[in-house]
PDB file of N, CA and C in Angstrom:
ATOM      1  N   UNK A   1     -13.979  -9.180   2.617  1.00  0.00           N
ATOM      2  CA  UNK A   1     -14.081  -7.795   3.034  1.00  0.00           C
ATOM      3  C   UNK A   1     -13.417  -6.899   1.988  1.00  0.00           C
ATOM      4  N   UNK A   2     -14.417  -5.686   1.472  1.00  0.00           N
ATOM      5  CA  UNK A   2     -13.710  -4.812   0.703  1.00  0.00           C
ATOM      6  C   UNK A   2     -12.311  -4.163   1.413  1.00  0.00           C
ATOM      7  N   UNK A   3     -11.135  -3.652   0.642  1.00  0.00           N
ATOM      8  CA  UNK A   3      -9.680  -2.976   0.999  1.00  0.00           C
ATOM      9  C   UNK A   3      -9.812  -2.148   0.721  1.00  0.00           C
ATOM     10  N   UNK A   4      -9.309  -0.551   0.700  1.00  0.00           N
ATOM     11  CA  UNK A   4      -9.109   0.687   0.273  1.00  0.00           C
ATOM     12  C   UNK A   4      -7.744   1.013   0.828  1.00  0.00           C
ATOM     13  N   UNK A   5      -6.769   1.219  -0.213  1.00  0.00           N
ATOM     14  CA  UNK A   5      -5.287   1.705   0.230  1.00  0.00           C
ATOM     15  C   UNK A   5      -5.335   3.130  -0.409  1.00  0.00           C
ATOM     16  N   UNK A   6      -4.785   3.311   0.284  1.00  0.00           N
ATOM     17  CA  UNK A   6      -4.487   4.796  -0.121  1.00  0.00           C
ATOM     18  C   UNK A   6      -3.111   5.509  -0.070  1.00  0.00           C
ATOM     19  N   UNK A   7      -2.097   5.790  -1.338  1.00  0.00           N
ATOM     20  CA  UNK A   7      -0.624   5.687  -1.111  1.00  0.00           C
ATOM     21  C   UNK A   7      -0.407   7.106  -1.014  1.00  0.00           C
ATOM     22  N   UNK A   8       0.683   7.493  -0.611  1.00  0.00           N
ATOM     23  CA  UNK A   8       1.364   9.384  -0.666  1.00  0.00           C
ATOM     24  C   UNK A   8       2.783   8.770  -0.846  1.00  0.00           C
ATOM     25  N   UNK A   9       3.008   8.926  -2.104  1.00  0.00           N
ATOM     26  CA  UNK A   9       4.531   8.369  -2.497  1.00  0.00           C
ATOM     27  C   UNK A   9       5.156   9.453  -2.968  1.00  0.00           C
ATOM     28  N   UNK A  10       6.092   9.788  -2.570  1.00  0.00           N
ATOM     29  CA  UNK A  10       7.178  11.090  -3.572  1.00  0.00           C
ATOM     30  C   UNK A  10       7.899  11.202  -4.467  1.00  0.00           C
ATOM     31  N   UNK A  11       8.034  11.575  -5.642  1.00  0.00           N
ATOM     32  CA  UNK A  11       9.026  11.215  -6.520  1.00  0.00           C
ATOM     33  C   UNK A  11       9.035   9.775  -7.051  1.00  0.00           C
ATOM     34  N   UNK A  12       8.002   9.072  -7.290  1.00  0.00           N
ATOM     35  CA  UNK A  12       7.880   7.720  -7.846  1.00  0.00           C
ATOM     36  C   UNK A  12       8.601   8.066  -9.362  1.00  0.00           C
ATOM     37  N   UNK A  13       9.666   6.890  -9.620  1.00  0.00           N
ATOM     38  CA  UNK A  13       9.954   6.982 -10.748  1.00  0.00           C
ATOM     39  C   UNK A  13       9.017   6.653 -11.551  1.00  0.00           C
ATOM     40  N   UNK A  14       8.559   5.097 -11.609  1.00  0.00           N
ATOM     41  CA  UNK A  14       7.417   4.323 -12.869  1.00  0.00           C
ATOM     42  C   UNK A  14       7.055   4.005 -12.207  1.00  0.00           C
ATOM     43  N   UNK A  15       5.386   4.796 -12.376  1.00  0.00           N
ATOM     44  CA  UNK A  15       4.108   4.531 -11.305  1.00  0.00           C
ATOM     45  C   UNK A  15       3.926   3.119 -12.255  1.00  0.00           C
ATOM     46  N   UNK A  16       4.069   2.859 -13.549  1.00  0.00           N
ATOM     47  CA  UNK A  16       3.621   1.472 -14.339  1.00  0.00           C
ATOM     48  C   UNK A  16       3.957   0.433 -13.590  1.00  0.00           C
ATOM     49  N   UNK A  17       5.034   0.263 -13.248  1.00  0.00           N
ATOM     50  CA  UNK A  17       5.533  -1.069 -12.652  1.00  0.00           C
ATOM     51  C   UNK A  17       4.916  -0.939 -11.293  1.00  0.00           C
ATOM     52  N   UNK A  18       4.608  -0.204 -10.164  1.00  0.00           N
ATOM     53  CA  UNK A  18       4.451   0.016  -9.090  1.00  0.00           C
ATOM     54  C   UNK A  18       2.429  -0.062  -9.289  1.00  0.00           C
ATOM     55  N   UNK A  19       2.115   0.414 -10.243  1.00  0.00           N
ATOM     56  CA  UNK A  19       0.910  -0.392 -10.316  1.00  0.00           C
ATOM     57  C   UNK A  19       0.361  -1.704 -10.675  1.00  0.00           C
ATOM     58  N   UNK A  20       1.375  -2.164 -11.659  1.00  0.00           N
ATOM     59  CA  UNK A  20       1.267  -3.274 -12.364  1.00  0.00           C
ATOM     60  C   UNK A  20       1.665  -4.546 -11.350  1.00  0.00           C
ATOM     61  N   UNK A  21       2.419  -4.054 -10.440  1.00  0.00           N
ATOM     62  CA  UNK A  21       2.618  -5.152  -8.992  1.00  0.00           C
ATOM     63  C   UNK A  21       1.694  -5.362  -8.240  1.00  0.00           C
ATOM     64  N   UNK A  22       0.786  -4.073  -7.710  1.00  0.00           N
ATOM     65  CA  UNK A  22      -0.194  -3.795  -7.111  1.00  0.00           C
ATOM     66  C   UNK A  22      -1.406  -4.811  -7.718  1.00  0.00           C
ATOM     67  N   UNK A  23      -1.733  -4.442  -9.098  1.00  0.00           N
ATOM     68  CA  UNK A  23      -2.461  -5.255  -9.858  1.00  0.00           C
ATOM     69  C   UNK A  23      -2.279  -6.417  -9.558  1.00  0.00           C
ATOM     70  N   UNK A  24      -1.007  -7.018 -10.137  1.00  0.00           N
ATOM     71  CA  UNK A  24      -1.177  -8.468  -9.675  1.00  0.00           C
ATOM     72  C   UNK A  24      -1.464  -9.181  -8.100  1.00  0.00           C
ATOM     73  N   UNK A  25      -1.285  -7.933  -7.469  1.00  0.00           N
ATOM     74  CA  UNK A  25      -1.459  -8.977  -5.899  1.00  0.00           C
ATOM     75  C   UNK A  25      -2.830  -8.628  -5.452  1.00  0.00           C
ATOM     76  N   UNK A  26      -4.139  -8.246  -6.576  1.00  0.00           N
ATOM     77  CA  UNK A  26      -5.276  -7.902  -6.232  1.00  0.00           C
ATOM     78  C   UNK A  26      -5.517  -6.671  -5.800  1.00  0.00           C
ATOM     79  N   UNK A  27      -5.036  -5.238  -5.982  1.00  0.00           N
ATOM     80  CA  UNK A  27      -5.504  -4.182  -5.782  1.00  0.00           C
ATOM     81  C   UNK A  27      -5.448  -3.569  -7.303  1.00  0.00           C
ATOM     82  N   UNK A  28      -6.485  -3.140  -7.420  1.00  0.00           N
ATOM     83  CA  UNK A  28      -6.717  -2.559  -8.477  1.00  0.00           C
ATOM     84  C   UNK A  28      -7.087  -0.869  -8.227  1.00  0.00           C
ATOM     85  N   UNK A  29      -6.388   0.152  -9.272  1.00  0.00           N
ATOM     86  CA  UNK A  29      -6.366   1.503  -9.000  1.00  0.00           C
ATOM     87  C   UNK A  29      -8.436   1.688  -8.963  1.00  0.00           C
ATOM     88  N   UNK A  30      -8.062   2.901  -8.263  1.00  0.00           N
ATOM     89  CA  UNK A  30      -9.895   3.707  -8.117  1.00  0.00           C
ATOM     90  C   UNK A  30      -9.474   4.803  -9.116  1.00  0.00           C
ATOM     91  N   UNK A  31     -10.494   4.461 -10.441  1.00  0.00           N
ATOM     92  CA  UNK A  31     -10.467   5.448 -11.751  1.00  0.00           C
ATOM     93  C   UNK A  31     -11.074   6.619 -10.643  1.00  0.00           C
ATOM     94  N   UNK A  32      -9.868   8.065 -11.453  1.00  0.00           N
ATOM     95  CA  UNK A  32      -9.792   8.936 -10.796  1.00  0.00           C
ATOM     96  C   UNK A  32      -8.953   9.758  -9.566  1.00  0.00           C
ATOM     97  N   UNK A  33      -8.395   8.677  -8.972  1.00  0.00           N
ATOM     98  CA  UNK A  33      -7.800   8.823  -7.773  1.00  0.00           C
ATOM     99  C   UNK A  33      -6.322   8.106  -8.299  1.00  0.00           C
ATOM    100  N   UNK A  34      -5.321   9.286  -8.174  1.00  0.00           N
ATOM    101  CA  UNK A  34      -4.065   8.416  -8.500  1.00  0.00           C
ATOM    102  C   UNK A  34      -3.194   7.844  -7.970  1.00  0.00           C
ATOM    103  N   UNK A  35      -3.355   7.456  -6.784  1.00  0.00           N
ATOM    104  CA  UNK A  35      -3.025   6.442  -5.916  1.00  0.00           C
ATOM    105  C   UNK A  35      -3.541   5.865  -4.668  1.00  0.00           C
ATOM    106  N   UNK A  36      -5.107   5.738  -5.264  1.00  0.00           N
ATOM    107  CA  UNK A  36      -5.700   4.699  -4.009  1.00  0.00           C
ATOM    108  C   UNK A  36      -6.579   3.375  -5.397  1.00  0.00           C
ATOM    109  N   UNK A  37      -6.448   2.715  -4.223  1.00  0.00           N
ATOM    110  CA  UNK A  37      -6.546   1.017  -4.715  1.00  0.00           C
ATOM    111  C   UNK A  37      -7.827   0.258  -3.949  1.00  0.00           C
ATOM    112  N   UNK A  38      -8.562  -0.329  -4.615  1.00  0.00           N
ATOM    113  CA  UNK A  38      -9.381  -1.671  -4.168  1.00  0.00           C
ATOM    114  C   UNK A  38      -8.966  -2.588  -4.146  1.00  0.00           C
ATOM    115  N   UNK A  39      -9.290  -3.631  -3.450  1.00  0.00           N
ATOM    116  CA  UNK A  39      -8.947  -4.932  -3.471  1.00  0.00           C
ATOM    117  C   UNK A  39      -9.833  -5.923  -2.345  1.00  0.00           C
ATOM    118  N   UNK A  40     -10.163  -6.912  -2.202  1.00  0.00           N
ATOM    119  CA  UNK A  40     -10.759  -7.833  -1.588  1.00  0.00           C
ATOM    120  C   UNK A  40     -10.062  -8.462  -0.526  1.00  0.00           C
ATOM    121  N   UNK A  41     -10.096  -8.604   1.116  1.00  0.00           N
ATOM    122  CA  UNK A  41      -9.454  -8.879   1.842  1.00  0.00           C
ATOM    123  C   UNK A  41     -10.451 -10.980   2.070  1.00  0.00           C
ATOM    124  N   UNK A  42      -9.632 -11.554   1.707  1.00  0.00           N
ATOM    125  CA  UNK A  42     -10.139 -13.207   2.335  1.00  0.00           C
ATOM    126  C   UNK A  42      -9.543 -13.592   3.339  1.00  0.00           C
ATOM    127  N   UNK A  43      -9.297 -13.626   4.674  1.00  0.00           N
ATOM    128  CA  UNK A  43      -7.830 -13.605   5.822  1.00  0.00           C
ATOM    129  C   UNK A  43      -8.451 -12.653   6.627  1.00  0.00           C
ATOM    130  N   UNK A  44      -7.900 -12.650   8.075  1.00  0.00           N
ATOM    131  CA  UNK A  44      -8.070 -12.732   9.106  1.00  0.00           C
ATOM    132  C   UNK A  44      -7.435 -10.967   8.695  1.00  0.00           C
ATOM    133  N   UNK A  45      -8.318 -10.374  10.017  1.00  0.00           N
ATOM    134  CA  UNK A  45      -7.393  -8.719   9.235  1.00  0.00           C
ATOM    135  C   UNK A  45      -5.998  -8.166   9.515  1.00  0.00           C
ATOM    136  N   UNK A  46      -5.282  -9.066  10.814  1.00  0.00           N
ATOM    137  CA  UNK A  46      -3.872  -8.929  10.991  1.00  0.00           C
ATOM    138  C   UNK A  46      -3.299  -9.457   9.655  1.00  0.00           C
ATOM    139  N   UNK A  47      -3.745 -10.710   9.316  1.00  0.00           N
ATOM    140  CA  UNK A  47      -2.942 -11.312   8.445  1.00  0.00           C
ATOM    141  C   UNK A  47      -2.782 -10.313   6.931  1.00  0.00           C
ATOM    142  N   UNK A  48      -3.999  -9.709   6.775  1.00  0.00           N
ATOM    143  CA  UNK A  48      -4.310  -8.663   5.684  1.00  0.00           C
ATOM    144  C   UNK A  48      -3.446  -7.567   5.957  1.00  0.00           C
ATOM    145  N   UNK A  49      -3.441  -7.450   6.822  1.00  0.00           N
ATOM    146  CA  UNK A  49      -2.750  -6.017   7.131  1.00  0.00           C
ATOM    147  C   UNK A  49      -0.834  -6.293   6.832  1.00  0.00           C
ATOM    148  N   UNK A  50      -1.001  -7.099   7.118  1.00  0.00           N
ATOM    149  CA  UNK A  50       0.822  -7.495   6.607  1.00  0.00           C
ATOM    150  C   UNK A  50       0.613  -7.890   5.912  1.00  0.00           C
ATOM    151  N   UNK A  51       0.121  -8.578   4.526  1.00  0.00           N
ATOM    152  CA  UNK A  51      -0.397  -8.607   3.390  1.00  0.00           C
ATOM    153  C   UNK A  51       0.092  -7.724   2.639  1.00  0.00           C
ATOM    154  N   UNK A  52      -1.400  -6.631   3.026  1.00  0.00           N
ATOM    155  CA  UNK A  52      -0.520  -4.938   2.405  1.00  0.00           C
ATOM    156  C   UNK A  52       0.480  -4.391   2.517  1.00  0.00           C
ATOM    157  N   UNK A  53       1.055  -4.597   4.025  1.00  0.00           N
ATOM    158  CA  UNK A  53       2.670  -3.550   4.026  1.00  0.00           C
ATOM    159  C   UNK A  53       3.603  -4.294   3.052  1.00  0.00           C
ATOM    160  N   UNK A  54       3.624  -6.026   2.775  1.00  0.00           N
ATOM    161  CA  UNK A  54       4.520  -6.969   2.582  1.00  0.00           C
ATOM    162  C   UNK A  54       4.021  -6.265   0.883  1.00  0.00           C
ATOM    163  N   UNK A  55       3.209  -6.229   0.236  1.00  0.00           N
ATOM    164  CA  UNK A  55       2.383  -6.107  -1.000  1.00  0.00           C
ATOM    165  C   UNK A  55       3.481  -4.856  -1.420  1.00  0.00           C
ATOM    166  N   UNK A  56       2.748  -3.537  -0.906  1.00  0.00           N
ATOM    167  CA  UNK A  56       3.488  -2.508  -1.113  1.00  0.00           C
ATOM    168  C   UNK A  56       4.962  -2.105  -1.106  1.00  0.00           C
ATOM    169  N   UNK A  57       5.109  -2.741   0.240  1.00  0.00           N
ATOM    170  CA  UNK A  57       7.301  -2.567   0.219  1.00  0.00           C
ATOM    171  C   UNK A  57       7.710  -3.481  -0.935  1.00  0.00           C
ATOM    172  N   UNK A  58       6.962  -4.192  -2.008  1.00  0.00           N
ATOM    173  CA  UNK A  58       7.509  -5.117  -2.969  1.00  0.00           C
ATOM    174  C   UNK A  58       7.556  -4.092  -3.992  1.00  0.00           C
ATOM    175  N   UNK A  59       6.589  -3.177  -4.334  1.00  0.00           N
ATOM    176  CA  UNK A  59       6.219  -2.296  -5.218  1.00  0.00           C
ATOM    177  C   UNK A  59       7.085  -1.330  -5.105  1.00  0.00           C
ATOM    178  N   UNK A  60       7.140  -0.825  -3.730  1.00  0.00           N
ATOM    179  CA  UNK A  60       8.365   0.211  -3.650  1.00  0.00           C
ATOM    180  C   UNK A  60       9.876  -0.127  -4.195  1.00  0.00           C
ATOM    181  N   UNK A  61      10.048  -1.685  -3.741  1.00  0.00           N
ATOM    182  CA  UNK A  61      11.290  -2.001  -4.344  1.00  0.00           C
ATOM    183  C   UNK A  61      11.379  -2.052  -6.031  1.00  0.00           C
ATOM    184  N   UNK A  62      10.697  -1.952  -6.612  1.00  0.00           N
ATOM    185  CA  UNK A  62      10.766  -2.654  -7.880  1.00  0.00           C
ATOM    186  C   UNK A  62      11.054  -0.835  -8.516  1.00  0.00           C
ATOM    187  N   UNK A  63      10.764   0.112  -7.961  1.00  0.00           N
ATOM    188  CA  UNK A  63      11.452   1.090  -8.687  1.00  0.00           C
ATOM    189  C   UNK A  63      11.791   2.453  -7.670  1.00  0.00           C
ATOM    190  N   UNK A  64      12.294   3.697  -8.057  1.00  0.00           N
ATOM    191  CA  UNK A  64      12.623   4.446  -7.317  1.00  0.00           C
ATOM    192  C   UNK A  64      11.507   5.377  -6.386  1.00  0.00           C
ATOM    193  N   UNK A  65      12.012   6.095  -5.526  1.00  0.00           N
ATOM    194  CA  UNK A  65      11.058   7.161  -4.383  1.00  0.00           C
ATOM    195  C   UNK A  65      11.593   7.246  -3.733  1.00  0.00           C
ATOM    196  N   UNK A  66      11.137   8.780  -3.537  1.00  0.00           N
ATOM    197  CA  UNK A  66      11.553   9.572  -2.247  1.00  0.00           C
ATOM    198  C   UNK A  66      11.158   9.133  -0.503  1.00  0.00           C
ATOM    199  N   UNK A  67       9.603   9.337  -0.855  1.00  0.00           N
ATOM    200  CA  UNK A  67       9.392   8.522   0.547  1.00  0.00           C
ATOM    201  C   UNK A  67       7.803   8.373   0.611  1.00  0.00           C
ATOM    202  N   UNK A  68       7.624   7.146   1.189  1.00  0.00           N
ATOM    203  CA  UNK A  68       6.135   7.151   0.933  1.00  0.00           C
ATOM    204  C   UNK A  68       5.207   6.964   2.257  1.00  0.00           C
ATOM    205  N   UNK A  69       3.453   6.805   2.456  1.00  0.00           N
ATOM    206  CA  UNK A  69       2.922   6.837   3.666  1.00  0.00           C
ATOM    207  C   UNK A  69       1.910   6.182   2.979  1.00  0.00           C
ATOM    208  N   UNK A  70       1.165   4.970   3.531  1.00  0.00           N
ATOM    209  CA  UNK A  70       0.102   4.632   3.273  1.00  0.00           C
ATOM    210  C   UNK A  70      -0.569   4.398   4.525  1.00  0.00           C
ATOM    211  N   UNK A  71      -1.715   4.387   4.146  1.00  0.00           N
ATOM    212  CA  UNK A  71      -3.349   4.121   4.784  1.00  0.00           C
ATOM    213  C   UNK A  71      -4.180   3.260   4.119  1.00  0.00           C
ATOM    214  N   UNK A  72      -4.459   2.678   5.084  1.00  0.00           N
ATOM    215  CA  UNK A  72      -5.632   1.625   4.145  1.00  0.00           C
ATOM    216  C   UNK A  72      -7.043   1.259   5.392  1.00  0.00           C
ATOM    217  N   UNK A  73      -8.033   0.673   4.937  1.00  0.00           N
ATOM    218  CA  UNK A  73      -9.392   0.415   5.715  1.00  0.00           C
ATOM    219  C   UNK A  73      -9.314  -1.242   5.589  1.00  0.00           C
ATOM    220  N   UNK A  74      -9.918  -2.168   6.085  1.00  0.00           N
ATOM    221  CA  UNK A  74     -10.229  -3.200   5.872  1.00  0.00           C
ATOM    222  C   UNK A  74     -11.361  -3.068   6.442  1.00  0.00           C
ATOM    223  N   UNK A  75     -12.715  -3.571   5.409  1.00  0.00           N
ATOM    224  CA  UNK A  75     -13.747  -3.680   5.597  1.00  0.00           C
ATOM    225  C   UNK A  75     -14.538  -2.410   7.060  1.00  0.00           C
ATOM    226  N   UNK A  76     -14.673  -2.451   7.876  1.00  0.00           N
ATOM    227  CA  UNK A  76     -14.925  -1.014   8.669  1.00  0.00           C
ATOM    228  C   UNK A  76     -14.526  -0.715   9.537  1.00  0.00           C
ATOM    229  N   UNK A  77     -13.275  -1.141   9.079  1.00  0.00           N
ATOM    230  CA  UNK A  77     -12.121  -1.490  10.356  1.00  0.00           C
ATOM    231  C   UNK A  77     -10.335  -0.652   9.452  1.00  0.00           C
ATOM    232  N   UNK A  78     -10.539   0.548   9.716  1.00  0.00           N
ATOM    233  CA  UNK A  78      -9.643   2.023   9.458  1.00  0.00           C
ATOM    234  C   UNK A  78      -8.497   1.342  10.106  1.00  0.00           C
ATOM    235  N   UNK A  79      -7.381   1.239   9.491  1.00  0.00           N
ATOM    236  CA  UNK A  79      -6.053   0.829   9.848  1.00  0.00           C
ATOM    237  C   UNK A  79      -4.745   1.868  10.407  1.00  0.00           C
ATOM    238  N   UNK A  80      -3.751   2.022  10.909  1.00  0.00           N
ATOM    239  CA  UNK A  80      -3.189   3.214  11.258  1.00  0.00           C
ATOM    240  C   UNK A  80      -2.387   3.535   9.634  1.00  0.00           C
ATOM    241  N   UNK A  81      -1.901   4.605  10.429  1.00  0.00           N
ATOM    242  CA  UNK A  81      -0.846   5.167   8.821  1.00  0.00           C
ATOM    243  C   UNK A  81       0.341   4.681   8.925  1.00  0.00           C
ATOM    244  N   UNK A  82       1.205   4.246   7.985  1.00  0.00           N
ATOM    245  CA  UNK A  82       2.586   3.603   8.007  1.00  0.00           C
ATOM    246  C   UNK A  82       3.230   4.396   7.282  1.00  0.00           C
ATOM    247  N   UNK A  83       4.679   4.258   7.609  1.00  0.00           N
ATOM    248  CA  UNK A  83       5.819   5.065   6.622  1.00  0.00           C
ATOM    249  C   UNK A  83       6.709   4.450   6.294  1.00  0.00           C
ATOM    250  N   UNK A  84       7.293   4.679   5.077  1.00  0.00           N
ATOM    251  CA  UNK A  84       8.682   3.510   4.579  1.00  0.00           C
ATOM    252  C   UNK A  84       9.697   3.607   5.068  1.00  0.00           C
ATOM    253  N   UNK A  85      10.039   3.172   5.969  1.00  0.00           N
ATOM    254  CA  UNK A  85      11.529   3.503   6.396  1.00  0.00           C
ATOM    255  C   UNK A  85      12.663   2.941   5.530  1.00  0.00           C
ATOM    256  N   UNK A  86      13.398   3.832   4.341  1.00  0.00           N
ATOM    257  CA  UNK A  86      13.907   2.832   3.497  1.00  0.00           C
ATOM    258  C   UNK A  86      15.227   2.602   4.193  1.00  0.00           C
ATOM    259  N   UNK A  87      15.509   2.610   5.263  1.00  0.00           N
ATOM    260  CA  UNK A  87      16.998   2.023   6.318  1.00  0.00           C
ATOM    261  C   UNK A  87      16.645   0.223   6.212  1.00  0.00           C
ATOM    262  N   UNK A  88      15.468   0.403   6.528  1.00  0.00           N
ATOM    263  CA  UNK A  88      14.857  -0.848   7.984  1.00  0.00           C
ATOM    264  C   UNK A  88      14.399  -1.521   6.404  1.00  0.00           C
ATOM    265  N   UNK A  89      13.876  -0.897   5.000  1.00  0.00           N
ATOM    266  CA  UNK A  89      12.930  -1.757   4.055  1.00  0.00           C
ATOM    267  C   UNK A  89      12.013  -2.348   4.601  1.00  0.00           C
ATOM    268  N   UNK A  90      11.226  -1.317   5.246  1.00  0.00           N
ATOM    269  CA  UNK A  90       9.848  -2.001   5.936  1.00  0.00           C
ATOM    270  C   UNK A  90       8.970  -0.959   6.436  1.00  0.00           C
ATOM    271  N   UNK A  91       8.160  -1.009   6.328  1.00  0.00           N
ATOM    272  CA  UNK A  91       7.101   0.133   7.197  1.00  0.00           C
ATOM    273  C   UNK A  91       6.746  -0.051   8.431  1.00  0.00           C
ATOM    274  N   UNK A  92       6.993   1.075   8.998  1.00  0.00           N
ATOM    275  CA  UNK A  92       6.579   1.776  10.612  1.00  0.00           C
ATOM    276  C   UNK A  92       5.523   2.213  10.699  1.00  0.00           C
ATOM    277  N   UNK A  93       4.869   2.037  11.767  1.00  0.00           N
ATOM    278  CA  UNK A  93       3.809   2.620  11.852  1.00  0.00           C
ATOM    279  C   UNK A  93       4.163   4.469  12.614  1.00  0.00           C
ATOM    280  N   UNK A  94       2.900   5.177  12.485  1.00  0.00           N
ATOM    281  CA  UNK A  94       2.956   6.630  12.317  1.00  0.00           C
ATOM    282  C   UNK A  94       2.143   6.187  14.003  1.00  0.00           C
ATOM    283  N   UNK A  95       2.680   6.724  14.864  1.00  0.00           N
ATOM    284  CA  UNK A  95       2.225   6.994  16.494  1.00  0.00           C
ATOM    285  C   UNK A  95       1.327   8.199  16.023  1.00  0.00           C
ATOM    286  N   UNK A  96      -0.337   7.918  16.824  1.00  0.00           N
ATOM    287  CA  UNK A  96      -0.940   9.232  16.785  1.00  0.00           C
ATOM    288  C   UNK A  96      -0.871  10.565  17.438  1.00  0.00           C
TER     289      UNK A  96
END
């Protein structure tokens, strides 16, 4: 199943390293868009879905930010929005 993430990060120190993590765990940037990502989901879509939060809070760690929110789709299946809680080092989900 195709992925689409889509990040709102603040104050990223080095988007390089924070992409270059991304890269390696199979999301690759969408030329044009400066922080949403493709990637290929193989796994069950819970398991994908903590995949990504586990993917991203690695990326967040590896350099600085203010605060970030992602969204992502798995295949046609729209995921909720999460936020970094950097207390907890983990993402919450956003109640609609």
């Amino acid at each position: 199943m195709n992925v689409v993430l889509v990040v709102d990060v603040t104050k990223l120190k080095d988007k390089e390293i924070f992409n270059k993590h991304l890269k390696k765990e199979g999301f690759v940037p969408i030329k044009g868009e400066p922080f949403a990502y493709n990637g290929e989901a193989h796994t069950h879509l819970f398991n994908t879905r903590a995949y990504i939060l586990e993917v991203v809070s690695k990326a967040l760690g590896k350099t600085y930010f203010d605060s970030c929110k992602i969204m992502f789709q798995i295949g046609d299946n729209p995921m909720e929005v999460y936020v970094y809680n950097k207390e907890k080092n983990d993402f919450l989900e956003i109640s609609a």
